[in-house]
PDB file of N, CA and C in Angstrom:
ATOM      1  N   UNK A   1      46.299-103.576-140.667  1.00  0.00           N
ATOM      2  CA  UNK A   1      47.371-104.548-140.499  1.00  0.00           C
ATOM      3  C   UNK A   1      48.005-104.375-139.117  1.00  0.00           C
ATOM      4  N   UNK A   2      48.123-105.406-138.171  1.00  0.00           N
ATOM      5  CA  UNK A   2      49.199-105.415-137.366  1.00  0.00           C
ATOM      6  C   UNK A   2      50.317-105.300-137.109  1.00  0.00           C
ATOM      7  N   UNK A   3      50.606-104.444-136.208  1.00  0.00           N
ATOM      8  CA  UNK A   3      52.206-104.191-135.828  1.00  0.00           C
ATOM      9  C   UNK A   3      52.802-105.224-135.657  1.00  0.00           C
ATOM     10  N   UNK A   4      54.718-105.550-136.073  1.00  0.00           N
ATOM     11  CA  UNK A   4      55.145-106.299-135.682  1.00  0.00           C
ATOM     12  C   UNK A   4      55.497-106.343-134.195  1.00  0.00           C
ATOM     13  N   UNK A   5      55.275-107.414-133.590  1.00  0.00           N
ATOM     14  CA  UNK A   5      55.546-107.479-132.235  1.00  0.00           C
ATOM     15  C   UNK A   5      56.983-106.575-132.059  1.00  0.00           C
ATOM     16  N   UNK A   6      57.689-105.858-130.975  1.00  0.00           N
ATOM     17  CA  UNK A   6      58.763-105.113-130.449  1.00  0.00           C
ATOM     18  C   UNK A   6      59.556-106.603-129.215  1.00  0.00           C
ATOM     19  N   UNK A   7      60.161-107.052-129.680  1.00  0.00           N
ATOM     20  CA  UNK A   7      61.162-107.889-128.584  1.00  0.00           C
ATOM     21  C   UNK A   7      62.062-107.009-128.167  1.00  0.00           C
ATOM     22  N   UNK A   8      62.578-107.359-127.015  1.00  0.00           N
ATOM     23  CA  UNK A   8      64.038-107.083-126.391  1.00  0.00           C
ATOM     24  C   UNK A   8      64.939-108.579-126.136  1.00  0.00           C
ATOM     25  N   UNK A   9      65.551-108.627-126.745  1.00  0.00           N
ATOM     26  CA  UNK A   9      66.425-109.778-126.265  1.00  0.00           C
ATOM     27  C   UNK A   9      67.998-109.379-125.630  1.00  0.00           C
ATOM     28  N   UNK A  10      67.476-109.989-124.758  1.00  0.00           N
ATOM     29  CA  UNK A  10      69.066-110.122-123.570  1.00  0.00           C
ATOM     30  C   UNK A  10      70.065-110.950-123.397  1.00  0.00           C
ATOM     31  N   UNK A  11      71.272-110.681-124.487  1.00  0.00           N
ATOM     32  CA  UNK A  11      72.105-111.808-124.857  1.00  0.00           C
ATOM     33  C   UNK A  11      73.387-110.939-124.671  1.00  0.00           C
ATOM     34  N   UNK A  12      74.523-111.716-124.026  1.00  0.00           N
ATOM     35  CA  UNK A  12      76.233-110.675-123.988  1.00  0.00           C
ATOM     36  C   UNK A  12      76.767-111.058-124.978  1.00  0.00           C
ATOM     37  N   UNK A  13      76.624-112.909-125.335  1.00  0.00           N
ATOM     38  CA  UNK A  13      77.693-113.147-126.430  1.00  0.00           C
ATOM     39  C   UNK A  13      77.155-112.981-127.910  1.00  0.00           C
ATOM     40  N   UNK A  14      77.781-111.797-128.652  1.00  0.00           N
ATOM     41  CA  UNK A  14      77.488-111.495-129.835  1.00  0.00           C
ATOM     42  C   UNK A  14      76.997-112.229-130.967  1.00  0.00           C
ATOM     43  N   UNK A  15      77.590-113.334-130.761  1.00  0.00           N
ATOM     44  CA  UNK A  15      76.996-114.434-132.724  1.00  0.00           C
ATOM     45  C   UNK A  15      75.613-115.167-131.711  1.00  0.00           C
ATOM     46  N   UNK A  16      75.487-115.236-130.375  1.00  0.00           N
ATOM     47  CA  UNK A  16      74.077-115.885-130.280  1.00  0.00           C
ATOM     48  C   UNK A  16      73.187-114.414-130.583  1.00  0.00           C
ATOM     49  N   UNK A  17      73.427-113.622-129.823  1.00  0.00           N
ATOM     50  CA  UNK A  17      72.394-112.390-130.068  1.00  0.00           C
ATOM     51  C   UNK A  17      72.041-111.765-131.384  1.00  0.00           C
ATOM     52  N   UNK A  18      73.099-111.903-132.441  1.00  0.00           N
ATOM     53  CA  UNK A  18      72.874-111.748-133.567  1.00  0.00           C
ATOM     54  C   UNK A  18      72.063-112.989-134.340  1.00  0.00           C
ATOM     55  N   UNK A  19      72.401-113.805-134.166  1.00  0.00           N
ATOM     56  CA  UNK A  19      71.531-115.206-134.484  1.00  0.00           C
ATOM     57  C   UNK A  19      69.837-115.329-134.379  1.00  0.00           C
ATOM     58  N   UNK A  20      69.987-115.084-132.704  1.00  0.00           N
ATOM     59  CA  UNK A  20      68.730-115.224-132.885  1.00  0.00           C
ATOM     60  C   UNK A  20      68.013-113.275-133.428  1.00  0.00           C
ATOM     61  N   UNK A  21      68.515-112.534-133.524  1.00  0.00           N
ATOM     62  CA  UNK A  21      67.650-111.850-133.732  1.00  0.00           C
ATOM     63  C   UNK A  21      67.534-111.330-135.662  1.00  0.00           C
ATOM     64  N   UNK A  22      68.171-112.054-135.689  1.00  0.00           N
ATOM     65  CA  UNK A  22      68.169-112.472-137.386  1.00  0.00           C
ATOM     66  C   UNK A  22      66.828-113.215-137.606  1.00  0.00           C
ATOM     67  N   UNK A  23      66.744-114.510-137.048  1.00  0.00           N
ATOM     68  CA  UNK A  23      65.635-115.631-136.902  1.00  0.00           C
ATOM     69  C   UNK A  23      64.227-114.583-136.981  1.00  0.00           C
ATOM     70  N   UNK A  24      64.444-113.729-135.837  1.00  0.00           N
ATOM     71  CA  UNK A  24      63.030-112.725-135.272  1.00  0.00           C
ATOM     72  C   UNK A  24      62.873-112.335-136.533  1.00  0.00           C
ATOM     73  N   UNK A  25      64.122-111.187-136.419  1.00  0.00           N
ATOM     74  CA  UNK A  25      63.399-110.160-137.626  1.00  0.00           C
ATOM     75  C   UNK A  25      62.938-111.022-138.651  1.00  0.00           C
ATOM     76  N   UNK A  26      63.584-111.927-139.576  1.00  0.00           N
ATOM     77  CA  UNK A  26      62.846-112.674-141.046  1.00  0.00           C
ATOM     78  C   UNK A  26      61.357-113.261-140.419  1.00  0.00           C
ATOM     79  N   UNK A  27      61.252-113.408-138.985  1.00  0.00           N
ATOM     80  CA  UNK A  27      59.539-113.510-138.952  1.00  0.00           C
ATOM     81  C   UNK A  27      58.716-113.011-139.261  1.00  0.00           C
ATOM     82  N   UNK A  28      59.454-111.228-138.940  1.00  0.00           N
ATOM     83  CA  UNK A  28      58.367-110.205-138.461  1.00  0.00           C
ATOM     84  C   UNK A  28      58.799-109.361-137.563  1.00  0.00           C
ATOM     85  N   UNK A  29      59.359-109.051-136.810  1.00  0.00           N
ATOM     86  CA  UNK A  29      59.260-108.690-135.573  1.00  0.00           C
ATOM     87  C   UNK A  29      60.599-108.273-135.410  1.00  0.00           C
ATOM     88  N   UNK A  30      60.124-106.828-134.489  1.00  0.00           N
ATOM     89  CA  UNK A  30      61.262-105.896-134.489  1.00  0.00           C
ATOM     90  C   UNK A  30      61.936-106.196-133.317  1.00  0.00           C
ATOM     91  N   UNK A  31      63.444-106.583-133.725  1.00  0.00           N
ATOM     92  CA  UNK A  31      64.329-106.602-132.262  1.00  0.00           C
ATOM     93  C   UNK A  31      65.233-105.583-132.079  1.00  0.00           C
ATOM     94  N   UNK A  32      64.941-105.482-130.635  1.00  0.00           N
ATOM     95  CA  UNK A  32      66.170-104.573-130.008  1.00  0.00           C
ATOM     96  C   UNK A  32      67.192-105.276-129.191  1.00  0.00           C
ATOM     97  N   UNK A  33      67.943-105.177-129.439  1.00  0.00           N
ATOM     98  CA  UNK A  33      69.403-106.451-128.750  1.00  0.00           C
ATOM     99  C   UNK A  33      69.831-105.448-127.521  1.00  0.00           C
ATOM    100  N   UNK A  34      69.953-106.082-126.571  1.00  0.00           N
ATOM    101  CA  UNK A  34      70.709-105.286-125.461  1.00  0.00           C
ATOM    102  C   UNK A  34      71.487-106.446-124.891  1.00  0.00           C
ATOM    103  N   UNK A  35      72.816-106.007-124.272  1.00  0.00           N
ATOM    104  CA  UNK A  35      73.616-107.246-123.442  1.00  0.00           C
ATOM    105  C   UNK A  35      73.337-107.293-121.894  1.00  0.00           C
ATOM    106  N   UNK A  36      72.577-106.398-120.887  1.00  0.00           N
ATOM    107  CA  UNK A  36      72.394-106.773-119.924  1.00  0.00           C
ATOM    108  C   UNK A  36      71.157-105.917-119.402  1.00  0.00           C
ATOM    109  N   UNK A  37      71.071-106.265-117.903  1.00  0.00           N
ATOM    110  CA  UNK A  37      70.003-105.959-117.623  1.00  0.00           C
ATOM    111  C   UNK A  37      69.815-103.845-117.409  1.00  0.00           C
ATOM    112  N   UNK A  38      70.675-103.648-116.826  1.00  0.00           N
ATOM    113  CA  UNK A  38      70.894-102.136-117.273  1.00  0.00           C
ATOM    114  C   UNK A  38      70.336-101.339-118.688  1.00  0.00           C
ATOM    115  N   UNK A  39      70.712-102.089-119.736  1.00  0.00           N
ATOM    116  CA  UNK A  39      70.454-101.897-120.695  1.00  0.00           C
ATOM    117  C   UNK A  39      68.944-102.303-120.946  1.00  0.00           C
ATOM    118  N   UNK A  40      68.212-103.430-120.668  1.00  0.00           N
ATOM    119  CA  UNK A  40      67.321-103.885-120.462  1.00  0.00           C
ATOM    120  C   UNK A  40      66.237-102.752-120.055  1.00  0.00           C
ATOM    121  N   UNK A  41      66.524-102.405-118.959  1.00  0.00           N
ATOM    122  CA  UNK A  41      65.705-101.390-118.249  1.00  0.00           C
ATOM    123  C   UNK A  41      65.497 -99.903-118.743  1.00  0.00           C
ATOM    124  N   UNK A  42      66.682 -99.359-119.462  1.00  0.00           N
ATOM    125  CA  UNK A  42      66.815 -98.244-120.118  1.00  0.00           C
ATOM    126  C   UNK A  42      65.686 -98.324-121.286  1.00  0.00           C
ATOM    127  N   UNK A  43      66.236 -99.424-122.337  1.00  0.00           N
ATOM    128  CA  UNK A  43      65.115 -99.913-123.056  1.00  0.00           C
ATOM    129  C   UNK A  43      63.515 -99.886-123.191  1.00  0.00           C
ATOM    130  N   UNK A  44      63.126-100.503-122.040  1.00  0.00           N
ATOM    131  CA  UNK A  44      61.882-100.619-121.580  1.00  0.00           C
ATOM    132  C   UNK A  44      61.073 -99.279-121.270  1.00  0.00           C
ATOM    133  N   UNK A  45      62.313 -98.346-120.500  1.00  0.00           N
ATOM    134  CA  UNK A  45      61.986 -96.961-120.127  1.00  0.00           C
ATOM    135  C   UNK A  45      60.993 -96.439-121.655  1.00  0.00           C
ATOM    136  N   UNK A  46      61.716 -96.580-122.412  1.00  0.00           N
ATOM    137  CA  UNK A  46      61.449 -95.817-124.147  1.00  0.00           C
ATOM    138  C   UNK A  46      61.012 -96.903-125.360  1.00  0.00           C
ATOM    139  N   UNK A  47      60.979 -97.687-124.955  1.00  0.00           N
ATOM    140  CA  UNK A  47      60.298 -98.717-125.723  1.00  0.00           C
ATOM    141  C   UNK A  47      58.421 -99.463-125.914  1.00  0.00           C
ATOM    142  N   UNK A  48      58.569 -99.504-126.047  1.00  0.00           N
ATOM    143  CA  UNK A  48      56.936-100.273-126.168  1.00  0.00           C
ATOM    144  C   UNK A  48      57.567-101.968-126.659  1.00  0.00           C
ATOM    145  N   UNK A  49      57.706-102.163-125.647  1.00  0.00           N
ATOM    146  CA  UNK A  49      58.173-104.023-125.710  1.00  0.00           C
ATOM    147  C   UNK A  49      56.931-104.609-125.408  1.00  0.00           C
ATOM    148  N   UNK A  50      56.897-105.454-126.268  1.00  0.00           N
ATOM    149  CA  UNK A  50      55.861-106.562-126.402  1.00  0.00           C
ATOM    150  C   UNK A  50      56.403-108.005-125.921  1.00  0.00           C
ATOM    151  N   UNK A  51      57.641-107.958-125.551  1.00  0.00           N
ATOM    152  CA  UNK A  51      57.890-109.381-125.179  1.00  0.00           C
ATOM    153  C   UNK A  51      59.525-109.119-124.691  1.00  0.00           C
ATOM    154  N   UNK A  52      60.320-109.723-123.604  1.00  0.00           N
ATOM    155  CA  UNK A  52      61.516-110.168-123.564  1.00  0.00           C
ATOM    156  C   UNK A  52      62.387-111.535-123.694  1.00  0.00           C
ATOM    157  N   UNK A  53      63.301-111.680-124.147  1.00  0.00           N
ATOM    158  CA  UNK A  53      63.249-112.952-124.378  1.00  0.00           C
ATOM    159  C   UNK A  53      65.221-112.250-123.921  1.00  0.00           C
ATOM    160  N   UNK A  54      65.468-113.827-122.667  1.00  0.00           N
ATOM    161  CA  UNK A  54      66.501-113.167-121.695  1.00  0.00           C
ATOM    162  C   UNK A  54      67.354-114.994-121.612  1.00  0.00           C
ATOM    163  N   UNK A  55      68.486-114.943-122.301  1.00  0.00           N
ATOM    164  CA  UNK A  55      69.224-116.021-122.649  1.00  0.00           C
ATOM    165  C   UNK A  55      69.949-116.299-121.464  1.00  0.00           C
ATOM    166  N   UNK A  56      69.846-117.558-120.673  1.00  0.00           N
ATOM    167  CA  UNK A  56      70.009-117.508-118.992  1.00  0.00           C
ATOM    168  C   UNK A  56      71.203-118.750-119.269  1.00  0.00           C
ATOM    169  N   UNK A  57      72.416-118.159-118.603  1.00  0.00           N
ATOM    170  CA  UNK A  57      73.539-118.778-118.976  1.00  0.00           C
ATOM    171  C   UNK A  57      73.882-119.608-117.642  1.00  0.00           C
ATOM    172  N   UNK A  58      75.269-120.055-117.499  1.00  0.00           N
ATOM    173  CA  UNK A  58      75.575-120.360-115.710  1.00  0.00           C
ATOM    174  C   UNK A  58      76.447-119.488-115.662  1.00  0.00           C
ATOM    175  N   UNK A  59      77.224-119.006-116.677  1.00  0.00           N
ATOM    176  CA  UNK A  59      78.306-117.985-116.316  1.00  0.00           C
ATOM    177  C   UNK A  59      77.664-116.477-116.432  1.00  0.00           C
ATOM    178  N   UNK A  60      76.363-116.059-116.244  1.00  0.00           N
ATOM    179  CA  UNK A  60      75.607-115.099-115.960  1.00  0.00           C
ATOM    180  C   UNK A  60      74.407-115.337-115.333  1.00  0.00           C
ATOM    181  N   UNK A  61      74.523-116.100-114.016  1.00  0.00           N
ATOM    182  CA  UNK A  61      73.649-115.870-113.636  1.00  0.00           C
ATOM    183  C   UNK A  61      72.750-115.476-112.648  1.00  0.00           C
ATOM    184  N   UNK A  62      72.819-113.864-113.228  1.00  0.00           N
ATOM    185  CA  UNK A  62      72.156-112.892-112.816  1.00  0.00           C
ATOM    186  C   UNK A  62      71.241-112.442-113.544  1.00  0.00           C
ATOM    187  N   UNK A  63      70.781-113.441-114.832  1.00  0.00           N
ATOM    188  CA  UNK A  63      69.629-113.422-115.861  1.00  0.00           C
ATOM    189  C   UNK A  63      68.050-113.553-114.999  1.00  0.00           C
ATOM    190  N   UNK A  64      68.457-114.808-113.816  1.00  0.00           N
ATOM    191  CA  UNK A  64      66.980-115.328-113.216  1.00  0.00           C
ATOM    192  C   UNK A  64      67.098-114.185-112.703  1.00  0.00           C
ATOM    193  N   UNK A  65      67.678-113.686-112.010  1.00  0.00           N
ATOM    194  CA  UNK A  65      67.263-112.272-111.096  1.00  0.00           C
ATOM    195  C   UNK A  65      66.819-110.626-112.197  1.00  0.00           C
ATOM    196  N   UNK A  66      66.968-110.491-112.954  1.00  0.00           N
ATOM    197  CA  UNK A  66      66.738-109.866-113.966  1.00  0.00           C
ATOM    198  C   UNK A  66      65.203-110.364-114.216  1.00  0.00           C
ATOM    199  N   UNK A  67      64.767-111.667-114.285  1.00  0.00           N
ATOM    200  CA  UNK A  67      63.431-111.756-114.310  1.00  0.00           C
ATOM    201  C   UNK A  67      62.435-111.364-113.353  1.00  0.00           C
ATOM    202  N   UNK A  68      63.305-111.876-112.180  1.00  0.00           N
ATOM    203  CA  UNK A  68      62.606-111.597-111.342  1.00  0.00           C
ATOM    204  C   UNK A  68      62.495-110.040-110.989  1.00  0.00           C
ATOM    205  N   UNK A  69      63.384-109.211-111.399  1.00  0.00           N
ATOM    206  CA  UNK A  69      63.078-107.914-111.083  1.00  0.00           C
ATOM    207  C   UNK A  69      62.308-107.108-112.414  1.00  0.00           C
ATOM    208  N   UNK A  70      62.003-107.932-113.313  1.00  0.00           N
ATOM    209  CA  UNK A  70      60.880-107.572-114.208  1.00  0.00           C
ATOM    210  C   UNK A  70      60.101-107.678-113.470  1.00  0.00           C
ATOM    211  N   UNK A  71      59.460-108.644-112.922  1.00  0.00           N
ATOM    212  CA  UNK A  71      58.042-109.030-112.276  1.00  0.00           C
ATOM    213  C   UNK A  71      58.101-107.863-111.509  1.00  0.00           C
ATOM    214  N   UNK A  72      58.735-107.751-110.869  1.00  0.00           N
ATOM    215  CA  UNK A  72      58.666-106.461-109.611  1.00  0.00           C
ATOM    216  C   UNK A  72      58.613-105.524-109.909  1.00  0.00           C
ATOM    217  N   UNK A  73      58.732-104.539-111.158  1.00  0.00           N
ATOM    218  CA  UNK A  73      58.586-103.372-111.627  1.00  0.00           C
ATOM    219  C   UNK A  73      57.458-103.068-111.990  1.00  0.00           C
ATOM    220  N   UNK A  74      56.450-102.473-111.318  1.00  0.00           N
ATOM    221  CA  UNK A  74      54.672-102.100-112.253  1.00  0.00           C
ATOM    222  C   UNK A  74      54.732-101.546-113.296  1.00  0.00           C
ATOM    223  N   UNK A  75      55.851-101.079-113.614  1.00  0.00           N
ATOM    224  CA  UNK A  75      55.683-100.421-115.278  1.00  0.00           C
ATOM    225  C   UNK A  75      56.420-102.168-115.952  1.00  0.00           C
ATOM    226  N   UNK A  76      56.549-102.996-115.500  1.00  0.00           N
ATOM    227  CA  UNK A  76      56.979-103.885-116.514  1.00  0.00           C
ATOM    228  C   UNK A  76      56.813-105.289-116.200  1.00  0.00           C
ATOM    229  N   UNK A  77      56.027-105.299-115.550  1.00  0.00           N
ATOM    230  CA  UNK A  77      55.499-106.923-114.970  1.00  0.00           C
ATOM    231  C   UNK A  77      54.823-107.346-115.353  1.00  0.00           C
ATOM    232  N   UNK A  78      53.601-106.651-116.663  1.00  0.00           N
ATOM    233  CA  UNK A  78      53.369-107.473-117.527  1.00  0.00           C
ATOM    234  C   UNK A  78      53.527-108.143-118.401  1.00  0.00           C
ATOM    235  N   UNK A  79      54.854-107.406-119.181  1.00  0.00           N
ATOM    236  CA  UNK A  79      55.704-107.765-120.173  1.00  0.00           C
ATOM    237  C   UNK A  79      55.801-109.462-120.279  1.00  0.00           C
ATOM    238  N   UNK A  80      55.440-110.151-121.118  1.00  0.00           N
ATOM    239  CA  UNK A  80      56.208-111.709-121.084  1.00  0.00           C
ATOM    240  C   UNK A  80      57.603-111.635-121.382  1.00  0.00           C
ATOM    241  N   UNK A  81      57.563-112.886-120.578  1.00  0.00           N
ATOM    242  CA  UNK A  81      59.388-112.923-120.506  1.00  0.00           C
ATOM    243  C   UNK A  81      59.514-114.950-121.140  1.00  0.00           C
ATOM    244  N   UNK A  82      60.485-114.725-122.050  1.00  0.00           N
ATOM    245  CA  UNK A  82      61.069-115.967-122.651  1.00  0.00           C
ATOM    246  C   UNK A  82      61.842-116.142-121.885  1.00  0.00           C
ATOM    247  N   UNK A  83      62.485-117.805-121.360  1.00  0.00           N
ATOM    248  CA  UNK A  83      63.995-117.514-121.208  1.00  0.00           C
ATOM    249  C   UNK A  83      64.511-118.444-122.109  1.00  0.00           C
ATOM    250  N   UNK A  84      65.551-118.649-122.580  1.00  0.00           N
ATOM    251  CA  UNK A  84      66.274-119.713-123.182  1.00  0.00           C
ATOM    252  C   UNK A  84      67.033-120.374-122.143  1.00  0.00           C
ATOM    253  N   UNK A  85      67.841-121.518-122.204  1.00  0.00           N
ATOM    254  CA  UNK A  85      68.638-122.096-121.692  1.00  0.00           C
ATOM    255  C   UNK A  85      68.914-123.519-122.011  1.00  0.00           C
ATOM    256  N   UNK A  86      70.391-124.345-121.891  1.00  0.00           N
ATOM    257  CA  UNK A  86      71.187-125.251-122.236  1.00  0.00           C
ATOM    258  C   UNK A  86      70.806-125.805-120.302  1.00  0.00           C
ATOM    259  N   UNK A  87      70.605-125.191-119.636  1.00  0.00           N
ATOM    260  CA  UNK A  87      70.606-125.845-118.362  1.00  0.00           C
ATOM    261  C   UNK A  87      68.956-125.971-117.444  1.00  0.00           C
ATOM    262  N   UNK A  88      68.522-127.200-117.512  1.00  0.00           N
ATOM    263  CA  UNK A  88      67.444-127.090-117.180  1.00  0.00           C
ATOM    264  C   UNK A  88      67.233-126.859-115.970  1.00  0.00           C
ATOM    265  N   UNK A  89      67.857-127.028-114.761  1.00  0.00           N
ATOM    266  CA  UNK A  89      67.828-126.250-113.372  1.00  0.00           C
ATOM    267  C   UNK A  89      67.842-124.723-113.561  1.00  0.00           C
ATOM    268  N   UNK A  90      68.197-124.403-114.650  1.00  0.00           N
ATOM    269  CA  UNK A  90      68.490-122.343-115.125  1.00  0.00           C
ATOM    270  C   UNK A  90      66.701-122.543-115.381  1.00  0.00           C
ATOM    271  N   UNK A  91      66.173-122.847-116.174  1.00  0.00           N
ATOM    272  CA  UNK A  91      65.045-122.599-116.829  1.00  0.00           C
ATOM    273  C   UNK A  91      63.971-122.767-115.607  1.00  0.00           C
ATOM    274  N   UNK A  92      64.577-123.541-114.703  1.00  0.00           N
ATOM    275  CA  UNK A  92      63.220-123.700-113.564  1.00  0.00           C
ATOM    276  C   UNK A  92      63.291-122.770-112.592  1.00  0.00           C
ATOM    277  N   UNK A  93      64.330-122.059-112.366  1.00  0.00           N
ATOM    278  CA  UNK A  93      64.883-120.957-111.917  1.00  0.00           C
ATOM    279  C   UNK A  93      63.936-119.708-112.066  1.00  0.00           C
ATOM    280  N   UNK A  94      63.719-119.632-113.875  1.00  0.00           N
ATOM    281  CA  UNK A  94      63.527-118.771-114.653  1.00  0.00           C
ATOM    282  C   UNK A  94      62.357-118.935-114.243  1.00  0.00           C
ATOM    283  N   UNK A  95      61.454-120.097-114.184  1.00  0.00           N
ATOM    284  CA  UNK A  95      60.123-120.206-114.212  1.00  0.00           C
ATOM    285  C   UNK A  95      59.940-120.072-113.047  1.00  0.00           C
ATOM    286  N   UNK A  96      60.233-120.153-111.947  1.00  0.00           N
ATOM    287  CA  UNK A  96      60.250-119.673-110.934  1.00  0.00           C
ATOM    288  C   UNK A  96      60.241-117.980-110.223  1.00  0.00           C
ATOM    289  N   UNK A  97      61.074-117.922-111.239  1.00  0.00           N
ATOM    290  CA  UNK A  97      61.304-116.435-110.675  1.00  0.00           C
ATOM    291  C   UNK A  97      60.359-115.432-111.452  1.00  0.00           C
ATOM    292  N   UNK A  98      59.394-116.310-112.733  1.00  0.00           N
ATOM    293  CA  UNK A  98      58.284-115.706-113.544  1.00  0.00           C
ATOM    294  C   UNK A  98      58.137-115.632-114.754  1.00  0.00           C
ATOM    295  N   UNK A  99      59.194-116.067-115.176  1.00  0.00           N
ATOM    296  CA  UNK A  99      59.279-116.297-116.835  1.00  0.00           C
ATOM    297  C   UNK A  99      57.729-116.949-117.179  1.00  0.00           C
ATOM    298  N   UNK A 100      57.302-116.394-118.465  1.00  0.00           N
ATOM    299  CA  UNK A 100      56.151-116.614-118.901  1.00  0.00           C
ATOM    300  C   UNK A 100      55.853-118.074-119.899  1.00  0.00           C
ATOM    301  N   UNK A 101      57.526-118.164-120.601  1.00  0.00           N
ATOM    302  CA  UNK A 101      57.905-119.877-121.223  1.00  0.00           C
ATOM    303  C   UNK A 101      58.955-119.724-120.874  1.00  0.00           C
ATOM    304  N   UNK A 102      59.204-120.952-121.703  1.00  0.00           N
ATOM    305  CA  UNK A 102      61.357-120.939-121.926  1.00  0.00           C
ATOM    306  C   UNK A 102      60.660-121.986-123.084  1.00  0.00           C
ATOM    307  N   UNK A 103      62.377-121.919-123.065  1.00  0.00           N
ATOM    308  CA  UNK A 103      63.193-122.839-124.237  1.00  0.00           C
ATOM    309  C   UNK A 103      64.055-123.418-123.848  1.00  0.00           C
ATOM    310  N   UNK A 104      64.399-124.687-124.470  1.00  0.00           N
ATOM    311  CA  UNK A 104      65.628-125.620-123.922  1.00  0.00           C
ATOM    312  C   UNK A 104      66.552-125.857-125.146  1.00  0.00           C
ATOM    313  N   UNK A 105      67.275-125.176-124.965  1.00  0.00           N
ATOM    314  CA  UNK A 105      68.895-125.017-125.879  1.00  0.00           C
ATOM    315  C   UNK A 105      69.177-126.656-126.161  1.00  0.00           C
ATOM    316  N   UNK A 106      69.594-127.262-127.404  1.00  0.00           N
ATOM    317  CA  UNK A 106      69.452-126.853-128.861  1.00  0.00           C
ATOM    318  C   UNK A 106      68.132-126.496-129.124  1.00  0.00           C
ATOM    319  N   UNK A 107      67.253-125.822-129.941  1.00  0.00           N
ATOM    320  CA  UNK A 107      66.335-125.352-130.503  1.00  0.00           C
ATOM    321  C   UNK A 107      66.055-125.147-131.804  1.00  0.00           C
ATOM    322  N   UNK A 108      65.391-125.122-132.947  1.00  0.00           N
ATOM    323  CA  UNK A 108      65.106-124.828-134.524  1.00  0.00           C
ATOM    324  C   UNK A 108      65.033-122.937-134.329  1.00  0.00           C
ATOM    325  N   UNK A 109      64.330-122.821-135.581  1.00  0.00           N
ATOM    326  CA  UNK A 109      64.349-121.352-135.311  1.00  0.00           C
ATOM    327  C   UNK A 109      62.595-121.401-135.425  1.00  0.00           C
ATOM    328  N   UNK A 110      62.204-122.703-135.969  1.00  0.00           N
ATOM    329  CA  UNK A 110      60.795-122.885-136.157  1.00  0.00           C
ATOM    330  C   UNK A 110      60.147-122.965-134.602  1.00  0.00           C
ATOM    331  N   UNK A 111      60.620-123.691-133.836  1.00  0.00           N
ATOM    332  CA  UNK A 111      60.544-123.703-132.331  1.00  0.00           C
ATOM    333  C   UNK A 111      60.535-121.966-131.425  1.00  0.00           C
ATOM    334  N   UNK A 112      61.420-121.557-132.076  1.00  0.00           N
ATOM    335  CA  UNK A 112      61.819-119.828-131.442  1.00  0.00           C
ATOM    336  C   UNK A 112      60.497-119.394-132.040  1.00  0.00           C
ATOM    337  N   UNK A 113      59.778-119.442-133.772  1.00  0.00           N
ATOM    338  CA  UNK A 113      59.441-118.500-133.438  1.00  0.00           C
ATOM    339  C   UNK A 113      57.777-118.740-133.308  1.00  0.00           C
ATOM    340  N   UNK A 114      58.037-120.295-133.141  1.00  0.00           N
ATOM    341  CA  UNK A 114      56.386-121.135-132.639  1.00  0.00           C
ATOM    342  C   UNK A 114      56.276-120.004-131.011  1.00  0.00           C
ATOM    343  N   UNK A 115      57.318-120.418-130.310  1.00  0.00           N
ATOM    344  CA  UNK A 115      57.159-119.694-129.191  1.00  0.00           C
ATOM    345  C   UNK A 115      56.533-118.661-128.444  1.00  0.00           C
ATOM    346  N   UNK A 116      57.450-117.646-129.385  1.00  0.00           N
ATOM    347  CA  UNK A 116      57.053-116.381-129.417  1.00  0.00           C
ATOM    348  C   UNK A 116      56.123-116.170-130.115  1.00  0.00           C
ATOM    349  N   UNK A 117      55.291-116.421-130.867  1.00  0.00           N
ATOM    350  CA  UNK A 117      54.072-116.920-131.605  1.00  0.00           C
ATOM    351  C   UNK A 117      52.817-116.796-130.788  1.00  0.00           C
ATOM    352  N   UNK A 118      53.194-117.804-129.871  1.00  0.00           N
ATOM    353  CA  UNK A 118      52.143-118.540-128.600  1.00  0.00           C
ATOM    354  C   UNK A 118      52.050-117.607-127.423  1.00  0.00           C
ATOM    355  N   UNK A 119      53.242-117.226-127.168  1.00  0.00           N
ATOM    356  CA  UNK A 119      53.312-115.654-126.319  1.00  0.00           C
ATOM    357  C   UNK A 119      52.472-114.719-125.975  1.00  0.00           C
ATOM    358  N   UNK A 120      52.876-113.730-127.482  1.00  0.00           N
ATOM    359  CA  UNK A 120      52.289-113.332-128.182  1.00  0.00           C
ATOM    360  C   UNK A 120      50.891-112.874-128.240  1.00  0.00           C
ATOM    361  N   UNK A 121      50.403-114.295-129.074  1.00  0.00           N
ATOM    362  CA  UNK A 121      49.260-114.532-128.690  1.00  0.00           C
ATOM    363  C   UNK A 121      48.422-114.077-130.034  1.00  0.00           C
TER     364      UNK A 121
END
């Protein structure tokens, strides 16, 4: 049997980060919640992440750069990276800076976890 995938999701405001990682876990899949990128990185240090998924706000945004300094790390630039976002100039940002998908805020949870699904792989 297969392991459940290991996410990290990168969310500050509490009822989204709890939300969606409610959604995850009843998939399958083990989340670790962290609120920023510090935390992010500590994580990764001791983790075996299979995926990040990094909620890109306008009043944080220092999320696209957080992607982009995934890409830049050789211990973590393979990692796929989700982003979410309500702002579609944020998400092209994201894809820009290397995000592997996104998402465009409103979303199902069937959509979240088609996503990460496809990821995955």
């Amino acid at each position: 049997m297969n392991k459940p995938g290991t996410i990290v999701l990168v969310e500050d405001f509490p009822a989204l980060r709890n939300l969606l990682s409610f959604v995850l876990e009843v998939a399958g899949y083990r989340v670790i919640p962290v609120t920023n990128e510090h935390e992010l990185m500590k994580r990764l240090d001791y983790t075996d992440a299979d995926l990040v998924i990094a909620v890109v706000t306008s009043r944080k945004n220092d999320t696209v750069e957080l992607i982009r300094n995934i890409r830049n790390s050789p211990g973590y630039r393979y990692i796929p990276v989700i982003a979410i976002s309500s702002h579609e100039g944020l998400l092209a940002r994201s894809r820009e800076a290397g995000a592997t998908a996104w998402l465009m805020m409103p979303f199902t949870p069937v959509q979240l976890v088609e996503t990460v699904q496809r990821v995955l792989g």
